[in-house]
Protein backbone atom coordinates (compact mmCIF):
# COMPACT_ATOMS: atom_id res chain seq x y z
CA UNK A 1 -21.77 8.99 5.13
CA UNK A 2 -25.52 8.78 5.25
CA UNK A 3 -27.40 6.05 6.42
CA UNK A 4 -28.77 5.26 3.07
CA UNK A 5 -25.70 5.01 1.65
CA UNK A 6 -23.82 2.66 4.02
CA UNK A 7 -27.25 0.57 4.16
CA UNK A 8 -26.57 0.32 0.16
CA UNK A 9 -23.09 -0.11 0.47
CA UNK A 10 -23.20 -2.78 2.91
CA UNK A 11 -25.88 -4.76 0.96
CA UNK A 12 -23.54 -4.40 -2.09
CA UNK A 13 -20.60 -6.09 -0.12
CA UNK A 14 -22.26 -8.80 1.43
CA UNK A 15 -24.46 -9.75 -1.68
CA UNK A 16 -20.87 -10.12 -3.73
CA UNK A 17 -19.58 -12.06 -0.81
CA UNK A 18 -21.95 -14.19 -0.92
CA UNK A 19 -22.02 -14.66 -4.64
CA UNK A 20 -18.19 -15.12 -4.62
CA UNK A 21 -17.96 -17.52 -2.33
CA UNK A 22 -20.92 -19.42 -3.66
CA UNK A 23 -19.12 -19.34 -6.66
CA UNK A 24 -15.71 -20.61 -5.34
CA UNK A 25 -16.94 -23.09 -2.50
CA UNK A 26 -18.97 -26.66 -3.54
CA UNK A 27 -22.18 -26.18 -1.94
CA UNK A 28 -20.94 -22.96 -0.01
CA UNK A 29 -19.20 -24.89 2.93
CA UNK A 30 -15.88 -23.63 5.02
CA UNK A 31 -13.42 -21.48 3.50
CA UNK A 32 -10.29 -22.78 3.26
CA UNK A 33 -7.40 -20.30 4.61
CA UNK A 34 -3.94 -21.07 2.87
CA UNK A 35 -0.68 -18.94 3.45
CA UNK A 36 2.71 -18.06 2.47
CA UNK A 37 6.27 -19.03 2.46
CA UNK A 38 8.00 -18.09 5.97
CA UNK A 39 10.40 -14.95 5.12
CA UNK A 40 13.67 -15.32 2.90
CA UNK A 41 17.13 -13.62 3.53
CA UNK A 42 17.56 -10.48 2.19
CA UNK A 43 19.50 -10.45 -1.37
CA UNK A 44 21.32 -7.73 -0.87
CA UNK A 45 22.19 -4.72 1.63
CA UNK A 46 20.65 -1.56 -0.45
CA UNK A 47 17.97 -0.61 -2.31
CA UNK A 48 19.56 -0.81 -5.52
CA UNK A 49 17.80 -2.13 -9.11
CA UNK A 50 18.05 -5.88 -9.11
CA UNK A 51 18.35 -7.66 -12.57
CA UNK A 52 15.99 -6.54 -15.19
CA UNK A 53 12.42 -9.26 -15.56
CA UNK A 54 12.39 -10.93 -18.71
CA UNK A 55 9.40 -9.70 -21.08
CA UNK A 56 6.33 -10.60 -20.09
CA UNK A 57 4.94 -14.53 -20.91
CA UNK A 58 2.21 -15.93 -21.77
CA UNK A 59 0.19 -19.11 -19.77
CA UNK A 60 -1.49 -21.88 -21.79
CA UNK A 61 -5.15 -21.11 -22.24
CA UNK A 62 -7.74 -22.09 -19.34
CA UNK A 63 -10.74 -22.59 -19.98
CA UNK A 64 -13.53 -20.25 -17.38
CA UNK A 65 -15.76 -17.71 -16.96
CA UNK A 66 -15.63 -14.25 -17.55
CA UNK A 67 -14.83 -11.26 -14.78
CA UNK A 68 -16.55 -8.34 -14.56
CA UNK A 69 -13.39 -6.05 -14.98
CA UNK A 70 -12.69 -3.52 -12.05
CA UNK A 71 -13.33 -0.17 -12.80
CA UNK A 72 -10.17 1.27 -14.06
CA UNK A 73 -10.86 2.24 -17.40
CA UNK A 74 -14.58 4.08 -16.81
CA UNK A 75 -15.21 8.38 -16.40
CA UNK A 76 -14.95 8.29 -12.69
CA UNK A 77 -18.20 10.09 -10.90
CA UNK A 78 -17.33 13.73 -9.79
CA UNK A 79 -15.80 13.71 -6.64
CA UNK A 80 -18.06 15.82 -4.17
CA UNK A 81 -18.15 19.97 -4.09
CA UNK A 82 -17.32 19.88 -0.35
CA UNK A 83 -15.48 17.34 1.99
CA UNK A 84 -11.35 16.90 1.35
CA UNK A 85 -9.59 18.96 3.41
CA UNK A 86 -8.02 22.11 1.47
CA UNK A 87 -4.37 20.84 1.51
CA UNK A 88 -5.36 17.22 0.75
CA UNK A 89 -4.13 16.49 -2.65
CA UNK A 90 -6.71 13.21 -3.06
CA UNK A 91 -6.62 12.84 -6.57
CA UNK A 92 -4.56 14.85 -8.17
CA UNK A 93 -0.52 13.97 -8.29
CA UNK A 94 2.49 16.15 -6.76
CA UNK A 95 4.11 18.36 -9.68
CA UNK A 96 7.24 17.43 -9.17
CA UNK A 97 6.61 13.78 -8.86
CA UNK A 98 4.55 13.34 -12.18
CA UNK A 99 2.86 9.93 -12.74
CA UNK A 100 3.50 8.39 -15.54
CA UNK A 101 0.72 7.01 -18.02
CA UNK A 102 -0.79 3.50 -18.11
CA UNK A 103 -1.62 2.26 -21.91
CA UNK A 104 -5.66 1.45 -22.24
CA UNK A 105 -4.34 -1.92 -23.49
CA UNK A 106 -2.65 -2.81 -20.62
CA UNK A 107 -5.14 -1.20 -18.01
CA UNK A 108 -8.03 -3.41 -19.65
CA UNK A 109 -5.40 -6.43 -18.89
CA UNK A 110 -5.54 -5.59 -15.20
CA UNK A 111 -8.69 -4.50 -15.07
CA UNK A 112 -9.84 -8.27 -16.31
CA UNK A 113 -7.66 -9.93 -13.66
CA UNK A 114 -5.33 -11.19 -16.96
CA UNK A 115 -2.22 -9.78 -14.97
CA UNK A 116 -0.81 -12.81 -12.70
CA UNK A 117 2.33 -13.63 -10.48
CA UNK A 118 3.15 -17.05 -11.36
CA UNK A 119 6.77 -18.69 -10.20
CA UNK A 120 7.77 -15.15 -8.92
CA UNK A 121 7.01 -13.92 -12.70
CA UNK A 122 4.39 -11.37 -13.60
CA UNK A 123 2.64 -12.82 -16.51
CA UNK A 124 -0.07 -11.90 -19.08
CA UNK A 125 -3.16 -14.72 -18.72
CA UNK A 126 -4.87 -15.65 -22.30
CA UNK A 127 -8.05 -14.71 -23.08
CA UNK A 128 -9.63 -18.09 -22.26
CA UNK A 129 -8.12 -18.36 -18.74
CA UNK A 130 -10.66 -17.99 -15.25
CA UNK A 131 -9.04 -15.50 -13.73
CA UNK A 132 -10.71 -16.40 -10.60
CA UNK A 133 -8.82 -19.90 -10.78
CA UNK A 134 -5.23 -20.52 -9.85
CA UNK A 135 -3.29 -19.88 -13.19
CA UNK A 136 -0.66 -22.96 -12.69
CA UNK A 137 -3.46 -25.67 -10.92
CA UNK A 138 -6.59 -24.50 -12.05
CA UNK A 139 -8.02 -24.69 -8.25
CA UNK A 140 -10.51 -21.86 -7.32
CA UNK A 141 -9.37 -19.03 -4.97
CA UNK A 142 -10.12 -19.66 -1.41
CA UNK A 143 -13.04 -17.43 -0.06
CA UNK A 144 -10.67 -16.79 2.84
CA UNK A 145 -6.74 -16.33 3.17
CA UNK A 146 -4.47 -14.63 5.11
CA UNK A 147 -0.91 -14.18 3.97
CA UNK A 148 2.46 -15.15 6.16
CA UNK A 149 2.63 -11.65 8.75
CA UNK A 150 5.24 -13.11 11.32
CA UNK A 151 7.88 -10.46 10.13
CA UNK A 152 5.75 -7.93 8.35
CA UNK A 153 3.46 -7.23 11.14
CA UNK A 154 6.53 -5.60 12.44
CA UNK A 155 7.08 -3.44 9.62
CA UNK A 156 7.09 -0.47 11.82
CA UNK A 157 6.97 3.11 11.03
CA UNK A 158 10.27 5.64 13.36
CA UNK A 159 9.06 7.51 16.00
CA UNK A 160 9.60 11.48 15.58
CA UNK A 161 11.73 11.97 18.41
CA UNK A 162 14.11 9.88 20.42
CA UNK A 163 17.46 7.40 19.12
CA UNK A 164 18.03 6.23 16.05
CA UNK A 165 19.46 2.77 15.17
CA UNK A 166 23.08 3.94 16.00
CA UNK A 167 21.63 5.78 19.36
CA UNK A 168 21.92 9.05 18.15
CA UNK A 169 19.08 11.72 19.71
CA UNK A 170 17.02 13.27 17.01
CA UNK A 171 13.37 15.29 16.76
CA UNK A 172 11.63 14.94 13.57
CA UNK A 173 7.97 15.78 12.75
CA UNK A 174 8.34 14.55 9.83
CA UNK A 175 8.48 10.89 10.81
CA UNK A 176 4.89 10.99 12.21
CA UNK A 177 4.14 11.02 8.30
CA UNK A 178 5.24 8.45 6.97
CA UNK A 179 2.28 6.11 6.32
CA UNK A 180 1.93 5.93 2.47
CA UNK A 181 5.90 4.25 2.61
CA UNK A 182 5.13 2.38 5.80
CA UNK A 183 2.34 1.32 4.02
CA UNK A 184 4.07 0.85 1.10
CA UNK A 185 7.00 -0.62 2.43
CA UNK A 186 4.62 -3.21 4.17
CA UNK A 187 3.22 -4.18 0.61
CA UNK A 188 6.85 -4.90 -1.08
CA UNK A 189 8.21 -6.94 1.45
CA UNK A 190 5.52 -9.37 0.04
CA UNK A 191 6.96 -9.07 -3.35
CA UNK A 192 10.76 -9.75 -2.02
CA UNK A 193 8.95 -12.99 -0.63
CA UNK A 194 8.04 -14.02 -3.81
CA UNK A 195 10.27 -12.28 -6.48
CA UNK A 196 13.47 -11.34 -4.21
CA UNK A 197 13.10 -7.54 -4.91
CA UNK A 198 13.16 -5.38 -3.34
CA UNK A 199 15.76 -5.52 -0.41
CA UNK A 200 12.94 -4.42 2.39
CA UNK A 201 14.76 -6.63 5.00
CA UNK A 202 18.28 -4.97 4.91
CA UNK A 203 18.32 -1.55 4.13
CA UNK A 204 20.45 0.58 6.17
CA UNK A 205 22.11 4.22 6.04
CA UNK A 206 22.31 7.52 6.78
CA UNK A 207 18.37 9.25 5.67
CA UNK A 208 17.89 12.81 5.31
CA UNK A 209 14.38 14.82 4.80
CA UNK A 210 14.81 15.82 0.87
CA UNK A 211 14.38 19.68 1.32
CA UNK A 212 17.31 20.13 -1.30
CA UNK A 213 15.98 17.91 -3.71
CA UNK A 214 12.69 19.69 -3.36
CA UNK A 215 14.05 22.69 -4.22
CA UNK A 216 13.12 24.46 -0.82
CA UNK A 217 15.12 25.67 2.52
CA UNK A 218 15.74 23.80 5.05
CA UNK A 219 12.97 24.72 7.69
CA UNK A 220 13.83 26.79 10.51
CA UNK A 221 12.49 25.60 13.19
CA UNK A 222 13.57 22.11 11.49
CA UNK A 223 14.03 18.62 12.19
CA UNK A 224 16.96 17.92 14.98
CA UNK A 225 19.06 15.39 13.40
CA UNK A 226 23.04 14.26 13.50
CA UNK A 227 25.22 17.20 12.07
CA UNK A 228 28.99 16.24 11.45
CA UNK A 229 31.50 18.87 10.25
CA UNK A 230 28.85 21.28 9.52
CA UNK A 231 26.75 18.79 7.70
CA UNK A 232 23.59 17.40 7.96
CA UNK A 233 23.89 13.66 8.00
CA UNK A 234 19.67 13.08 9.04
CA UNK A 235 19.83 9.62 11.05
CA UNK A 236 20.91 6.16 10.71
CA UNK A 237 17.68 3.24 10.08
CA UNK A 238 18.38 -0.35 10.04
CA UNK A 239 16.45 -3.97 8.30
CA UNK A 240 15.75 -4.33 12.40
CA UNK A 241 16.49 -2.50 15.50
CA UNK A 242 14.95 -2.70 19.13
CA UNK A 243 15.25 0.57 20.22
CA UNK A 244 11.98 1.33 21.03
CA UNK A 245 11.74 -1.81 23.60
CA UNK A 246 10.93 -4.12 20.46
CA UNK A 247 12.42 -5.67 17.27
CA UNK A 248 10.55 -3.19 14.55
CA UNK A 249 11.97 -4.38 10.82
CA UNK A 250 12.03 -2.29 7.61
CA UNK A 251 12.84 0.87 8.96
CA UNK A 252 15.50 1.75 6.82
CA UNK A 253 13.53 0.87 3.47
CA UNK A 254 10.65 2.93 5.21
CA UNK A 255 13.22 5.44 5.30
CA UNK A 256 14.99 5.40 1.56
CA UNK A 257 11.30 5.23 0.57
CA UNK A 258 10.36 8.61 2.36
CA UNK A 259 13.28 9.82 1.83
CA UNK A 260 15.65 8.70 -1.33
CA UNK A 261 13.64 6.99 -4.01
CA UNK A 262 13.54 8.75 -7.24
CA UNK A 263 11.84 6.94 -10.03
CA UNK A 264 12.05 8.21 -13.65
CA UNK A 265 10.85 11.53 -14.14
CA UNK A 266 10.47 12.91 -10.19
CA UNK A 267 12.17 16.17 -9.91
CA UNK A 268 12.29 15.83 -6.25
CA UNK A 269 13.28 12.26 -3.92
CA UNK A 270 11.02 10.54 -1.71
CA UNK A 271 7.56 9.69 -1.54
CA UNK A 272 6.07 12.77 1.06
CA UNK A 273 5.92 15.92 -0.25
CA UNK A 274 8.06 18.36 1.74
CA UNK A 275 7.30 22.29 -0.14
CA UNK A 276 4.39 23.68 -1.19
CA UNK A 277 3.51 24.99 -4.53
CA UNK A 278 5.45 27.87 -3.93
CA UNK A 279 8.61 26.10 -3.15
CA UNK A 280 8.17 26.87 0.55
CA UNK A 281 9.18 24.15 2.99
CA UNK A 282 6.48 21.76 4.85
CA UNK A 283 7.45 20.88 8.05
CA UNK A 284 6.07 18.67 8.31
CA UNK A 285 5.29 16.89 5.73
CA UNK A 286 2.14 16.49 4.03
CA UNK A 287 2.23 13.10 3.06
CA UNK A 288 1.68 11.31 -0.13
CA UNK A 289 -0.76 11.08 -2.12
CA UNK A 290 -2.20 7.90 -3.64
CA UNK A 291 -0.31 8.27 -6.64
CA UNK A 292 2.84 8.35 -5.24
CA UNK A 293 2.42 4.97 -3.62
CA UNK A 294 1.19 3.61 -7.13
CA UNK A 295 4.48 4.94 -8.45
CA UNK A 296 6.81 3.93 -5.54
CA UNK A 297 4.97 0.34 -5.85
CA UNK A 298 5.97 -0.50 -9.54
CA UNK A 299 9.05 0.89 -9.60
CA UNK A 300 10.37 -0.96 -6.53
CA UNK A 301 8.37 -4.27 -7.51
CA UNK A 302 9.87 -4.00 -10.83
CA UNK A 303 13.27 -4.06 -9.47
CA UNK A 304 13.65 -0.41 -11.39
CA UNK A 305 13.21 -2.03 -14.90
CA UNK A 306 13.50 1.38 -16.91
CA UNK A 307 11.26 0.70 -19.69
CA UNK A 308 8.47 -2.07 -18.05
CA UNK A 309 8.50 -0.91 -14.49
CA UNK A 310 5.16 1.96 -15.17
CA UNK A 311 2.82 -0.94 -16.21
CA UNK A 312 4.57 -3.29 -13.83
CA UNK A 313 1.58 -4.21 -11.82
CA UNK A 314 -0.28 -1.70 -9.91
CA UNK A 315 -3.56 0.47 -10.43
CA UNK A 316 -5.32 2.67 -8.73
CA UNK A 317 -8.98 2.97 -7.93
CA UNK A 318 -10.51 6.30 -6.47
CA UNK A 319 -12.78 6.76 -3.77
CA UNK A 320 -15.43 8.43 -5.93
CA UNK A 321 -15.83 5.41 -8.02
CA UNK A 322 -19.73 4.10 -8.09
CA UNK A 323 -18.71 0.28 -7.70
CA UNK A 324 -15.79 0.81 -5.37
CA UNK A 325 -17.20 -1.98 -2.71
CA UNK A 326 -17.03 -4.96 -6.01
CA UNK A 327 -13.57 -3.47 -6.86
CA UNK A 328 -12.39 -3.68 -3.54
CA UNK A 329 -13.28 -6.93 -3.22
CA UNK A 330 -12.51 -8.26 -6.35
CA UNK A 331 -8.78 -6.56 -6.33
CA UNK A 332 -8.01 -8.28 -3.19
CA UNK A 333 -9.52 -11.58 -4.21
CA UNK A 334 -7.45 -11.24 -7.18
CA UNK A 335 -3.80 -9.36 -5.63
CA UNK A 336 -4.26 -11.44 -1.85
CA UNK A 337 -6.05 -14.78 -2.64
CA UNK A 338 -4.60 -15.82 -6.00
CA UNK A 339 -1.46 -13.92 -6.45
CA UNK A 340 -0.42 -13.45 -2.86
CA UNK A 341 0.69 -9.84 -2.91
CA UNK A 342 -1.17 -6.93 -0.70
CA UNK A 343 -3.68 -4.38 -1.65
CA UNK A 344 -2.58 -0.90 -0.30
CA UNK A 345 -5.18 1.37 0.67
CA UNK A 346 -5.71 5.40 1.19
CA UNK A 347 -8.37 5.84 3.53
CA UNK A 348 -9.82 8.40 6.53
CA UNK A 349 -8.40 6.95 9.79
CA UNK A 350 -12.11 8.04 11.45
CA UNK A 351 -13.54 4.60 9.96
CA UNK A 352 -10.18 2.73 11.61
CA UNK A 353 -10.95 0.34 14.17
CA UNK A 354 -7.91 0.88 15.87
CA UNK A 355 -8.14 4.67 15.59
CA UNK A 356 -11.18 4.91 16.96
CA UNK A 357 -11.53 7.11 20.03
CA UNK A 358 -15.64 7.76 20.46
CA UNK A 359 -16.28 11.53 19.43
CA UNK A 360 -12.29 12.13 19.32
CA UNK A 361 -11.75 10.19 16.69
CA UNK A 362 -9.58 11.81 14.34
CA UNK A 363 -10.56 12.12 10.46
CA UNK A 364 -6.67 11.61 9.20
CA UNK A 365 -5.51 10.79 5.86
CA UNK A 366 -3.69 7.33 6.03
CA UNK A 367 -2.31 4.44 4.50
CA UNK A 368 -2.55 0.46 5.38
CA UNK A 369 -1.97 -2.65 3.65
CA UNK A 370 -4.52 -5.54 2.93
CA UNK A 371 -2.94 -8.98 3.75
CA UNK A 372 -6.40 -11.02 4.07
CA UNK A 373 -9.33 -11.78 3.54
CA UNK A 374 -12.57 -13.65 4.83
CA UNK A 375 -15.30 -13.40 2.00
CA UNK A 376 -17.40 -16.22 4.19
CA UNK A 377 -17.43 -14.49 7.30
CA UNK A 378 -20.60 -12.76 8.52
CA UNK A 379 -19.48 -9.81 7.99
CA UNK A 380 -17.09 -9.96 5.22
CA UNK A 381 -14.10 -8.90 6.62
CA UNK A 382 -10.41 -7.70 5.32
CA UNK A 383 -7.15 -8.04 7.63
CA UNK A 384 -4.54 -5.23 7.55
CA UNK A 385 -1.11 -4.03 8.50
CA UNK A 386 -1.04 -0.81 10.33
CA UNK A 387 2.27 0.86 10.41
CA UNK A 388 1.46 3.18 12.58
CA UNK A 389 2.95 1.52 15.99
CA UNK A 390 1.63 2.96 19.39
CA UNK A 391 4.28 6.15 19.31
CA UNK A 392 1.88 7.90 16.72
CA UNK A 393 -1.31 6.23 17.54
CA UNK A 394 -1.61 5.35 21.33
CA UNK A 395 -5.18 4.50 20.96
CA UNK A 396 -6.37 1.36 23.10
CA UNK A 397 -7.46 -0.58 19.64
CA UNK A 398 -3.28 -0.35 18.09
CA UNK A 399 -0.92 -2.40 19.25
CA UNK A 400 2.43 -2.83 18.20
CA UNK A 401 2.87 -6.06 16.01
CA UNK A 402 -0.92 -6.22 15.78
CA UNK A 403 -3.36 -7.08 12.59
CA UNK A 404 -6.30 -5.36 12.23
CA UNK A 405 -9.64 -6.90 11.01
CA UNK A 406 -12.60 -5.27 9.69
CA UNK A 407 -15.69 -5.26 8.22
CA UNK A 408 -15.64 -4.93 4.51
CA UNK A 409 -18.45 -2.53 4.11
CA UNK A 410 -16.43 -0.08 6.93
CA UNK A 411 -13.16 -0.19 4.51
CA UNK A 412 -15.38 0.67 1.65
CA UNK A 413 -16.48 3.67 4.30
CA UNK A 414 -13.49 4.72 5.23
CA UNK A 415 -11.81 5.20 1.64
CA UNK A 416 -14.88 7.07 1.23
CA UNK A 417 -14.70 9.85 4.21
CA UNK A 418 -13.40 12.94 4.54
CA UNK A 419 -9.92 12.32 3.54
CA UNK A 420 -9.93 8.47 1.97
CA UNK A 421 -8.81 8.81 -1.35
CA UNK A 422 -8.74 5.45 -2.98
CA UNK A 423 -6.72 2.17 -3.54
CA UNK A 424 -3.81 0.39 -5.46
CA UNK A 425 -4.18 -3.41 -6.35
């Protein structure tokens, strides 16, 4: 990034900081920082669809301003000539995991901020409502909040080699991919919180890397993994385990995510994708790209509601999008401060501050949830999940267990490097 352009991006930030909180704080004074419930008990012991929502209600009109919508709906700018790597898929979906289509009706609801959890309900706001204002008391947003992280700071992503949760030795390569569902996995556990789906706490079993499903070999040299009876079994993930010398949770719905989930439509299970275009096996695996978390994210929100789960809640914003910094902001004032649920964000790992490494700092495609915010702070600054524990990023800035914070105008930088590649509010 040039240093016109983060001088402009930066002013951009901070001037909407400064007008939101303004705009949400008498007089501009302290923020005030609310949070969550503590963690509930898991409703069940798999990941399988929870009763259907009702249809979507309606609130009672509120009187308020209007929002600038985010910019879903808009021709994106062309992304650059040069600059994603040339097995990056940034913007463009996996074939065999299609994304479905989002009505302009509906997008234009999000987009507006009209799309609200109330009660553990997604419902539609009316046209009168602020939808900078709490929906059920009418209070403004806090300029600052940080949600409950006690457990999901610990939402931590397997190693690729050692024991799994029933001690079994394995090798994988595979597992030091598996950001966009740690990531992902991160965000839902919010949404169990508040709606009791999906079952991120408690899901155990047996996991094995999709290469059938994907229509493609098994890779030779593969994964090394529990075989019984001449049959791959994979490896055995937990809700919690401490083999690694600490109590990591959500491993196993890390796991069904990378590994088992197959909304509507997907030819192939799991979120990564594991063969090339050829059919040829990736090992390892490539990833995900954005739109596979935007898919994995309303179908497990939605509890797998088969005809409401598409427009469920999340959209996506690309990198290449000319107000990205406002949007950014504005999502997470909207998803984190009023609703209570986490942005998830694609980004270049080289903008990171707990990647960073001076000139070895790598330029890696990655995933991390948003869980706060401080719009009063000088910078502006977000909070995030990493679930990248120290086995795949020993780096002195990661921790295990520990939330990042950075500056605002450095997220909006790092979506935008090399690899970033946009985010889902």
């Amino acid at each position: 990034m040039t240093a016109a352009r983060s001088r402009k991006t930066k002013s951009l930030v901070r001037g909407l900081a400064a007008t939101v909180a303004c705009a949400l704080l008498a007089g501009c004074g302290a923020a005030a920082v609310t949070r969550s419930a503590s963690p509930t008990a898991a409703p069940s012991l798999s990941p399988s669809p929870s009763p259907q929502p009702t249809a979507t209600p309606a609130l009672t009109a509120l009187p308020g301003p209007t929002l600038q919508p985010i910019d879903l709906l808009a021709t994106p700018s062309p992304p650059p000539s040069t600059g994603a790597l040339p097995t990056d898929q940034v913007d463009s979906p996996a074939p065999r995991r299609p994304v479905p289509g989002q009505s302009a009706e509906w997008l234009a609801l999000k987009a507006a901020g009209r799309i609200a959890l109330v009660d553990g309900e997604v419902v539609t706001l009316p046209p009168g409502a602020d939808p900078l204002a709490d929906p059920v008391t009418g209070l403004p947003i806090p300029a600052a909040r940080i949600l409950e992280t006690d457990y999901a700071r610990w939402i931590i992503e397997p190693m690729g080699y050692g024991r799994d949760a029933k001690g079994n030795a394995y090798t994988n390569k595979n597992y030091w991919n598996l950001c966009e569902p740690g990531a992902t996995a991160a965000a839902l556990y919010f949404w169990q919180l508040r709606t009791g789906r999906p079952n991120v706490t408690a899901t155990e079993g047996w996991f094995l890397d999709p290469y059938e499903a994907e229509g493609a070999a098994w890779p030779s040299p593969g994964p090394s993994i529990v075989v019984s009876g001449g049959r791959r079994l994979g490896t055995y993930w937990a809700g919690s385990d401490r083999i690694n010398g600490y109590e990591a949770h959500g491993r196993g719905y890390i796991m069904y995510l990378g590994m088992q989930m197959q909304p509507p439509g997907w030819l192939s299970k799991g979120m990564p994708v594991y063969a090339d275009a050829h059919g040829r096996p990736l090992y390892p695996t490539i990833g995900a790209p954005r739109t596979n978390i935007q898919v994995a994210l309303n179908w497990e929100a939605s509890g797998h509601h088969l005809t409401r789960w598409t427009e469920f809640w999340y959209a996506g914003v690309m990198r290449f999008e000319p107000t990205l910094a406002r949007d950014l902001q504005l999502a997470v004032l909207l998803d984190v401060g009023r609703d209570g649920v986490p942005v998830v964000v694609e980004l270049d790992t080289h903008g990171l501050p707990n990647w960073q490494a001076g000139s070895k700092t790598p330029h890696i495609r990655h995933a991390v949830t948003i869980v706060g915010y401080d719009n009063t702070a000088s910078p502006p600054t977000y909070t995030y999940i990493d679930t990248c524990g120290r086995g795949c990023n020993s780096r002195s800035g990661n921790q295990n267990g520990k939330l990042h914070v950075i500056a605002q105008d450095q997220m909006v930088e790092a979506i935008q490097d090399t690899v970033g590649s946009g985010f889902l509010w």
